[in-house]
C-alpha atoms as a PDB file:
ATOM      1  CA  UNK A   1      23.594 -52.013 126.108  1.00  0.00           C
ATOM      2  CA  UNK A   2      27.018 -51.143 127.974  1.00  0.00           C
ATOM      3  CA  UNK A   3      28.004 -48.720 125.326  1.00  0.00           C
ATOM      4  CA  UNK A   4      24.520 -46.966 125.497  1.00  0.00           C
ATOM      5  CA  UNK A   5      24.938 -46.261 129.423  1.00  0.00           C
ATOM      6  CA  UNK A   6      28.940 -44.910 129.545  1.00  0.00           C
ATOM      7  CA  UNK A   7      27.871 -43.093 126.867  1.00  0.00           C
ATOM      8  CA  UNK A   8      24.886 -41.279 129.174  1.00  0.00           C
ATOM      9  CA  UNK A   9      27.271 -41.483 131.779  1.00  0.00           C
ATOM     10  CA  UNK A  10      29.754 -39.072 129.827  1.00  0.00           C
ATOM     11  CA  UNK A  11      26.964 -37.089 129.019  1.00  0.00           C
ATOM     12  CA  UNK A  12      26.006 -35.950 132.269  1.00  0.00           C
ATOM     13  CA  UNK A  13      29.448 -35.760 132.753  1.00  0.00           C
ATOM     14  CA  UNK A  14      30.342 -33.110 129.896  1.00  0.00           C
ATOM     15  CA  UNK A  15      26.770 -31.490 130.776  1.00  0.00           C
ATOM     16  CA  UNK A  16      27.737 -31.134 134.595  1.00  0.00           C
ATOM     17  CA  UNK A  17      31.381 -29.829 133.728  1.00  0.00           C
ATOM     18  CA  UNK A  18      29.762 -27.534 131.535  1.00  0.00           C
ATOM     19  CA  UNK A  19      27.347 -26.374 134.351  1.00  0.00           C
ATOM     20  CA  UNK A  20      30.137 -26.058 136.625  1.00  0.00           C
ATOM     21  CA  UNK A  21      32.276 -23.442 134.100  1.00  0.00           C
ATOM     22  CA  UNK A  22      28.950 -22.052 133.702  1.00  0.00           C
ATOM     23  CA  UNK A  23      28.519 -21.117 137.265  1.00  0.00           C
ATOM     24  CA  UNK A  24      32.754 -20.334 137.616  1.00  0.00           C
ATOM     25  CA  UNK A  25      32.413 -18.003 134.933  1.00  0.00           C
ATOM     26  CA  UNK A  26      29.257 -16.246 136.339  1.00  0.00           C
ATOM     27  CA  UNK A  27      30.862 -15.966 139.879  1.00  0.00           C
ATOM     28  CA  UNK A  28      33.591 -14.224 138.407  1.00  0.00           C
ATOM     29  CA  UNK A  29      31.447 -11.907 136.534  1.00  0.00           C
ATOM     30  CA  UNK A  30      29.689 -11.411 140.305  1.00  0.00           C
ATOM     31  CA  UNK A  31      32.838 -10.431 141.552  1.00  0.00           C
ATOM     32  CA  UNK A  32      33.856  -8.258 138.878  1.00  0.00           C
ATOM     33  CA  UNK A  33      30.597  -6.513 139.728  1.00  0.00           C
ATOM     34  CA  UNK A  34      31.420  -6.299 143.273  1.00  0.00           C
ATOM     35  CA  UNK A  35      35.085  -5.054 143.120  1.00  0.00           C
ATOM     36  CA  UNK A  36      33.907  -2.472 141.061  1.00  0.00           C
ATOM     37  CA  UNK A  37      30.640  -1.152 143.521  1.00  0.00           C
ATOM     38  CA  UNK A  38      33.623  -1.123 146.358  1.00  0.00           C
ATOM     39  CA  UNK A  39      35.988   0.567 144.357  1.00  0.00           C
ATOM     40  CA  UNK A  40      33.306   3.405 143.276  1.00  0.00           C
ATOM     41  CA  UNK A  41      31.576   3.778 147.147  1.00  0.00           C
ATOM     42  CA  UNK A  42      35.661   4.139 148.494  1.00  0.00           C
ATOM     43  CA  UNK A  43      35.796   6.856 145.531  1.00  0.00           C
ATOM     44  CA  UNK A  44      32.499   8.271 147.203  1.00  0.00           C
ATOM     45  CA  UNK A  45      33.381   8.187 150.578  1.00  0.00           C
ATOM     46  CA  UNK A  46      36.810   9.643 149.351  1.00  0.00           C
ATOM     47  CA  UNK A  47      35.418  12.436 147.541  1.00  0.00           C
ATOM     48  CA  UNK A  48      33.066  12.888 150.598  1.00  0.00           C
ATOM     49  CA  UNK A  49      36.215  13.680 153.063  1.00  0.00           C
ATOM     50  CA  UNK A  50      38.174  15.528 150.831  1.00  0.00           C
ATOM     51  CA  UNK A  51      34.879  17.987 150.770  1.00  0.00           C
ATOM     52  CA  UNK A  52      34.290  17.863 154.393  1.00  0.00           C
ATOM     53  CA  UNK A  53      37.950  18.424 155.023  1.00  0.00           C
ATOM     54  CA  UNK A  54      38.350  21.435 152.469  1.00  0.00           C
ATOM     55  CA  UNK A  55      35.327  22.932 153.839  1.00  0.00           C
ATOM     56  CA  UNK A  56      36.525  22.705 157.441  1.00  0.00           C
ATOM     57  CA  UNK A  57      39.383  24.283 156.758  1.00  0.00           C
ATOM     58  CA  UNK A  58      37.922  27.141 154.897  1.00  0.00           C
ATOM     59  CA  UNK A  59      35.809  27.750 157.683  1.00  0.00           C
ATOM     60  CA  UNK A  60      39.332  28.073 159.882  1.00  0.00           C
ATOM     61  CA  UNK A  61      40.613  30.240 157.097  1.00  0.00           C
ATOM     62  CA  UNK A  62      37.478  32.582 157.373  1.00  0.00           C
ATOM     63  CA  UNK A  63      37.742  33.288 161.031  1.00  0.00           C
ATOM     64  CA  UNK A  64      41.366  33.828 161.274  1.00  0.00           C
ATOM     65  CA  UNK A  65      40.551  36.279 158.625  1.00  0.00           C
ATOM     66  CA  UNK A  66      37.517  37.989 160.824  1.00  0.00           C
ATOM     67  CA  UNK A  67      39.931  37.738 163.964  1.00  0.00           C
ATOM     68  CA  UNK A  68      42.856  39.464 162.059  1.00  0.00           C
ATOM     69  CA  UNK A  69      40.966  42.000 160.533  1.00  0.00           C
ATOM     70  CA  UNK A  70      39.266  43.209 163.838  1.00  0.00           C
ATOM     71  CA  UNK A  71      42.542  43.078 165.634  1.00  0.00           C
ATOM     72  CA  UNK A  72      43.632  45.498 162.660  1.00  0.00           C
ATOM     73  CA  UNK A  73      40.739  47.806 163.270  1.00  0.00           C
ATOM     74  CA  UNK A  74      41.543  47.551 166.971  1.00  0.00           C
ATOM     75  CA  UNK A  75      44.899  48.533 166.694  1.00  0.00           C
ATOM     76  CA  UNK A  76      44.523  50.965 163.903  1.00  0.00           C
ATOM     77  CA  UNK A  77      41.560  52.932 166.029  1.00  0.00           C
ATOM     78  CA  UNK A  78      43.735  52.953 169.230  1.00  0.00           C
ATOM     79  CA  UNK A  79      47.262  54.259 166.889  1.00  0.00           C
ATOM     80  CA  UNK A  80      44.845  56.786 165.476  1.00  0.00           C
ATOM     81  CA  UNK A  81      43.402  58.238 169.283  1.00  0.00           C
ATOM     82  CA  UNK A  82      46.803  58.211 170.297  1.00  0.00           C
ATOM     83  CA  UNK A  83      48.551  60.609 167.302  1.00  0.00           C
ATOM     84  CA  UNK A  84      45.127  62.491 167.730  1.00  0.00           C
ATOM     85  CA  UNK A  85      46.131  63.306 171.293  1.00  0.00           C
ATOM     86  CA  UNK A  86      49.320  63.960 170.706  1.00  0.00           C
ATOM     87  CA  UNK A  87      48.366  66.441 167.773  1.00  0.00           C
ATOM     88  CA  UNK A  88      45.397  68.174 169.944  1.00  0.00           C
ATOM     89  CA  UNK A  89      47.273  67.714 173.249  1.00  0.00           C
END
């Protein structure tokens, strides 16, 4: 009868080892997942900035170009008044 029970008792052994690698390997598989959602959301959130960022600054680029071009009208109206009236005057 001995035999019979430390050979049960190795069962359960071999079967709870095996339920333990079972679990290891599926926790590692559960943290592959995760890695991999956190890598791809910091990609997002990345991709996210860079767009806000370039669109910010295309906005600056835009009314620098506004401001320069009416300061060119500006000064081009007032240099053309002033060779008018010294032409006419």
């Amino acid at each position: 009868m001995e035999p019979l029970l430390a050979f049960a008792t190795a069962m359960r052994m071999r079967q709870s080892i095996a339920e333990i690698e079972d679990a290891f390997f599926e926790e590692i598989e559960e943290d592959r997942e995760r890695r991999e959602r956190l890598r791809r959301r910091a990609e997002l959130r990345q991709a996210q900035r860079h767009r806000e960022r370039a669109h910010r600054h295309g906005s600056m680029r835009f009314f620098a170009l506004v401001l320069v071009l009416l300061g060119t009208a500006a000064v081009v109206t007032v240099a053309m008044f002033q060779t008018l009236y010294y032409l006419l005057g």
